[in-house]
Protein backbone atom coordinates (compact mmCIF):
# COMPACT_ATOMS: atom_id res chain seq x y z
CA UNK A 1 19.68 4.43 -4.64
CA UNK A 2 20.26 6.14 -7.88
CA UNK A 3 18.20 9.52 -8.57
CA UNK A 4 14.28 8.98 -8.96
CA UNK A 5 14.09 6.00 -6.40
CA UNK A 6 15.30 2.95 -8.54
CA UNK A 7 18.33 1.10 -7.24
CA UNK A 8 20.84 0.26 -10.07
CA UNK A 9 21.20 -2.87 -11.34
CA UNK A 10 24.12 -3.93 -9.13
CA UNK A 11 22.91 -2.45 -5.44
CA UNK A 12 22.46 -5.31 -3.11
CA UNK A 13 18.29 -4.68 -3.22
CA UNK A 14 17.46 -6.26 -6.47
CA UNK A 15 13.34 -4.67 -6.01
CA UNK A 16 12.53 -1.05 -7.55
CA UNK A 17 11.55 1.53 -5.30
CA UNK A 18 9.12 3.72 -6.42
CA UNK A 19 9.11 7.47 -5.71
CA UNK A 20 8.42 10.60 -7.04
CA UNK A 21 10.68 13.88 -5.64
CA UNK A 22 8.41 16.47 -4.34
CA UNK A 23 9.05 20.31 -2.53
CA UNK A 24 8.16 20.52 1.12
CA UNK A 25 6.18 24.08 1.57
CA UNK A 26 9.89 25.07 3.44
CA UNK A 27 11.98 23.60 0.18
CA UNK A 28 12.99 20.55 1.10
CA UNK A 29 12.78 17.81 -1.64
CA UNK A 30 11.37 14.52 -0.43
CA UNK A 31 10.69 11.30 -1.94
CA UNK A 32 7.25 9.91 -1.50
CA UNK A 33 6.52 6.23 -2.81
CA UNK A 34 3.56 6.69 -5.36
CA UNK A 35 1.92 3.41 -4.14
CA UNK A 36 1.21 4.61 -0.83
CA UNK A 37 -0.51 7.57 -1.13
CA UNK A 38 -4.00 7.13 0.09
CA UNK A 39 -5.42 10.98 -0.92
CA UNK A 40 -4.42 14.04 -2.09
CA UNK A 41 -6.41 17.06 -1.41
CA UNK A 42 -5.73 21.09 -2.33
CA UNK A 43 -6.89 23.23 0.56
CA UNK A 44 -4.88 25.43 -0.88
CA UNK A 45 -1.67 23.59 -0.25
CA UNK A 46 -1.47 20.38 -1.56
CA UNK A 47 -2.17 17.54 1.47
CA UNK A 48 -0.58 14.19 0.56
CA UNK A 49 -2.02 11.75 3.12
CA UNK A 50 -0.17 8.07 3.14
CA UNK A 51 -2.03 4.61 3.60
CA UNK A 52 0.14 4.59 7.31
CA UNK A 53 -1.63 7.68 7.74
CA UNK A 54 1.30 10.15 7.62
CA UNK A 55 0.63 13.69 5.65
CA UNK A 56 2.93 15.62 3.74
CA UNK A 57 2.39 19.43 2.85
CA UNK A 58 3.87 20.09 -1.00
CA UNK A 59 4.41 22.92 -2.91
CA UNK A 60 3.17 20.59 -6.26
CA UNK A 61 -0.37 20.63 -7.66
CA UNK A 62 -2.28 17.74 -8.08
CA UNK A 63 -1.97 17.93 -11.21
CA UNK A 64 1.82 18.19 -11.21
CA UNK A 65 2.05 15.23 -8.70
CA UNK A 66 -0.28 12.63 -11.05
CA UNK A 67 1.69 14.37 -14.09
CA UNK A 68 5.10 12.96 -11.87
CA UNK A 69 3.80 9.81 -11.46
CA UNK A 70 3.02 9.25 -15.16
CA UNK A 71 6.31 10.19 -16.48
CA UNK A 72 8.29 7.98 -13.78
CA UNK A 73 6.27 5.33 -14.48
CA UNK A 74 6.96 5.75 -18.17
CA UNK A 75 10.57 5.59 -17.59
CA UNK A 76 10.71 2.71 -15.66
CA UNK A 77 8.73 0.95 -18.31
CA UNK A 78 11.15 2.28 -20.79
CA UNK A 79 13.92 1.11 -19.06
CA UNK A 80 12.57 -2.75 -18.09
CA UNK A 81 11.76 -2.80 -22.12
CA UNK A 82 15.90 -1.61 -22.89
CA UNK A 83 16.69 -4.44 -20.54
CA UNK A 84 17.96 -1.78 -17.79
């Protein structure tokens, strides 16, 4: 999978996956698919809570999360307009 979640254009999986890279609170990067995240609360810590029902505790704002999502989706836009 090539950085930012989409699979190039010859990888056996011809669908685009689509995540955003966030911080764990202990630094570790993961990559959450922006589709299935039911809620996202700031208790302080930012609580991402999945449609499966899994949560994830980030270091990102909301703010910084939807501002992700935005500019990935952008790109991939972008991108299908280039022909990529």
């Amino acid at each position: 999978m090539g950085r930012g979640g989409v699979n190039p254009p010859d990888h056996p999986i011809k669908m685009r996956i689509i995540m955003i890279l966030l911080t764990k609170l202990g630094g570790k990067e993961v990559l959450i698919n922006e589709r299935q995240i039911e809620t996202a609360q700031e208790t302080p810590d930012t609580v991402i809570t999945m449609i499966n029902g899994h949560t994830y505790i980030v270091t990102e704002t909301i703010e910084e999360i939807m501002d992700k999502v935005v500019a990935f989706n952008k790109s991939t836009k972008k991108k299908t307009r280039l022909g990529d």
